[in-house]
C-alpha atoms as a PDB file:
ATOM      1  CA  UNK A   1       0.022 -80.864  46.506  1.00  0.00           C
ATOM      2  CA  UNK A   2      -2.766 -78.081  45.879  1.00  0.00           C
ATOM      3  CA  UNK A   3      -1.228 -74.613  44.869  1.00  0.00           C
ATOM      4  CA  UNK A   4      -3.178 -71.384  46.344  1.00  0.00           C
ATOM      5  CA  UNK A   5      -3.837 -68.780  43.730  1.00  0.00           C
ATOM      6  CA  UNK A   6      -6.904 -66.460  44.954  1.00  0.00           C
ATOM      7  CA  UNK A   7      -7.019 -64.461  41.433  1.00  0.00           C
ATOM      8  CA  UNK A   8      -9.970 -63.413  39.913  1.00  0.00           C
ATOM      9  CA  UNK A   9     -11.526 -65.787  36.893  1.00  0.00           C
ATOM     10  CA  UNK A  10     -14.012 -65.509  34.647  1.00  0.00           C
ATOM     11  CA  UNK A  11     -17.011 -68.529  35.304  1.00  0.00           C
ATOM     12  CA  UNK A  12     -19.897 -69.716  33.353  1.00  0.00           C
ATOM     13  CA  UNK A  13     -22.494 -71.291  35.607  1.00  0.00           C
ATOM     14  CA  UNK A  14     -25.349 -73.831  34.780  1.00  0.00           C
ATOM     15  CA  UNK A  15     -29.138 -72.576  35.649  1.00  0.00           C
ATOM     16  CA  UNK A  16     -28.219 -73.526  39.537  1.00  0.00           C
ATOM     17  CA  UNK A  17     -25.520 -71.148  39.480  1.00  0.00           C
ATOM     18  CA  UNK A  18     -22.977 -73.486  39.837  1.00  0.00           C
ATOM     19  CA  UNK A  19     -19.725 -73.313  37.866  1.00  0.00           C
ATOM     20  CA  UNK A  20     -19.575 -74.911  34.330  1.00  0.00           C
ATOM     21  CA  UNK A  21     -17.110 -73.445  32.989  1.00  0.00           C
ATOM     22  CA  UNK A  22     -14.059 -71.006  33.950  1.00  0.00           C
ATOM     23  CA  UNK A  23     -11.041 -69.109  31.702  1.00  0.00           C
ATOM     24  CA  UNK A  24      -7.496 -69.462  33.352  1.00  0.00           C
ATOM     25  CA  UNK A  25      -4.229 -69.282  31.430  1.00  0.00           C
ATOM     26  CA  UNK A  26      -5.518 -68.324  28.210  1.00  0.00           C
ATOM     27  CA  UNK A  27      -7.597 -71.598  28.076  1.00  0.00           C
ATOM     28  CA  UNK A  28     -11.561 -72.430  28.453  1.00  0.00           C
ATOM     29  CA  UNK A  29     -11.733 -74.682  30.983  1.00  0.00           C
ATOM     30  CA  UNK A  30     -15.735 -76.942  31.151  1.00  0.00           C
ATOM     31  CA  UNK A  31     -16.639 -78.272  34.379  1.00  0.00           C
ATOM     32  CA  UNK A  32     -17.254 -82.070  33.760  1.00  0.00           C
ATOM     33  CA  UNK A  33     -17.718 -82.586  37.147  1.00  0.00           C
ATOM     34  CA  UNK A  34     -18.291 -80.819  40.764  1.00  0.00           C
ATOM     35  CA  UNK A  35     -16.735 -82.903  43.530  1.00  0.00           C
ATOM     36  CA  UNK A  36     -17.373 -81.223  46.147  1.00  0.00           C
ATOM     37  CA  UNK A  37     -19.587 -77.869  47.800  1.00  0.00           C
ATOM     38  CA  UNK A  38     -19.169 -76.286  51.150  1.00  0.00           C
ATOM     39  CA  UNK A  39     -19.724 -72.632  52.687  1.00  0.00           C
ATOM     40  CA  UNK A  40     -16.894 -70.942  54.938  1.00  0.00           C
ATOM     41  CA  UNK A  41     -17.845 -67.991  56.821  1.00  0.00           C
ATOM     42  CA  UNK A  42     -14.588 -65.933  56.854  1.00  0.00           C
ATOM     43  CA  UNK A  43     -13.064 -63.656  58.694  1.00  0.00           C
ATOM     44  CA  UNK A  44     -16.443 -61.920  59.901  1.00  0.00           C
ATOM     45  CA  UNK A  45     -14.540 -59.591  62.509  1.00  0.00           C
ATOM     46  CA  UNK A  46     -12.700 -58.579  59.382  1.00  0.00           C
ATOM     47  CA  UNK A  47     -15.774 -57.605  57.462  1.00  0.00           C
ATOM     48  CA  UNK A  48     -15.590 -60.688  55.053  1.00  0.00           C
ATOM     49  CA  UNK A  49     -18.439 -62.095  53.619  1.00  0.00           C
ATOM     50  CA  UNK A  50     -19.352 -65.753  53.839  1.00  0.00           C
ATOM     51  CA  UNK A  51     -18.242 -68.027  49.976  1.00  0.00           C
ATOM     52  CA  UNK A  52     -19.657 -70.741  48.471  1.00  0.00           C
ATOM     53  CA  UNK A  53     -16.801 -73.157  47.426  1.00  0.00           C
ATOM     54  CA  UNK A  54     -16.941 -75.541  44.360  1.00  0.00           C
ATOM     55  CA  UNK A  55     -14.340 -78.470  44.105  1.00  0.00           C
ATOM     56  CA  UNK A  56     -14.647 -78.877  40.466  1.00  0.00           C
ATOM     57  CA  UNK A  57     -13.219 -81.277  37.895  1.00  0.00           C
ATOM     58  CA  UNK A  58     -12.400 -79.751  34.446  1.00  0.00           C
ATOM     59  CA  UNK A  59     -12.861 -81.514  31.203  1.00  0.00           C
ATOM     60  CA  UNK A  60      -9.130 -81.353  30.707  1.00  0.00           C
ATOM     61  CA  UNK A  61      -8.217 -83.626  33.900  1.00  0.00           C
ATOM     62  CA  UNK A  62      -7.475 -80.873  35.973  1.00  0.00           C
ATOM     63  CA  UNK A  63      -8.993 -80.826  40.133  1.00  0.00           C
ATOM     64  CA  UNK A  64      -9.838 -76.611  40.543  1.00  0.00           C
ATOM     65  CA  UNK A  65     -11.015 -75.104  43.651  1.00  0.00           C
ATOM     66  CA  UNK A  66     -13.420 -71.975  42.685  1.00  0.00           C
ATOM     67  CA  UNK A  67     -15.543 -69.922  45.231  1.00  0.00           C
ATOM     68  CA  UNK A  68     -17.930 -67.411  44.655  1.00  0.00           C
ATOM     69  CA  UNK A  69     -17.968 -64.457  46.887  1.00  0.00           C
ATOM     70  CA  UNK A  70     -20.648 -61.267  46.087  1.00  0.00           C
ATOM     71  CA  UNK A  71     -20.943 -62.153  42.766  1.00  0.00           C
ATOM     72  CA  UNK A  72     -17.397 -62.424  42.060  1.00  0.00           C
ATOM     73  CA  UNK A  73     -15.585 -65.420  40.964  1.00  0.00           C
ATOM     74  CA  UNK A  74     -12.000 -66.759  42.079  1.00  0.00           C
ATOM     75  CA  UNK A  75      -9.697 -68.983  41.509  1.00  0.00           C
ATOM     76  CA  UNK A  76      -8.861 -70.368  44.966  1.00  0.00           C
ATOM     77  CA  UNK A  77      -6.589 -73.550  44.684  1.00  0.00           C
ATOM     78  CA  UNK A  78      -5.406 -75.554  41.800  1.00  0.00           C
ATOM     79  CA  UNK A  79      -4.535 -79.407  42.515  1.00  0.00           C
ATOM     80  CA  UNK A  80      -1.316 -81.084  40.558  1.00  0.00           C
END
């Protein structure tokens, strides 16, 4: 069962600006593989922007959920 965090993460991306690597827990995390891409629009009423999201697999084993969203970078969901 995926656990939501939404916290703020540091990301390395390749030249197509898509993650490659991210810092969570005190731990480097490389991006062997990206599983899956979408765009959600949010809550445009609300004054949200729309994010890129990036279903990622980490070297480590680890599914990820990151999205990007102006420029920032967040941790959205983390799958046991």
């Amino acid at each position: 069962m995926p656990r939501i965090v939404d916290r703020p993460v540091a990301v390395v991306t390749d030249s197509g600006g898509r993650p490659a690597g991210f810092c969570w827990e005190r731990g480097k995390r490389r991006v062997v593989r990206i599983e899956d891409v979408w765009k959600e629009a949010g809550r445009w009423w609300a004054g949200e922007t729309e994010k890129i999201f990036y279903r990622v697999e980490a070297e480590s084993g680890g599914v990820y959920e990151l999205y990007a969203d102006q420029g920032e970078w967040y941790l959205y969901k983390i799958y046991d």
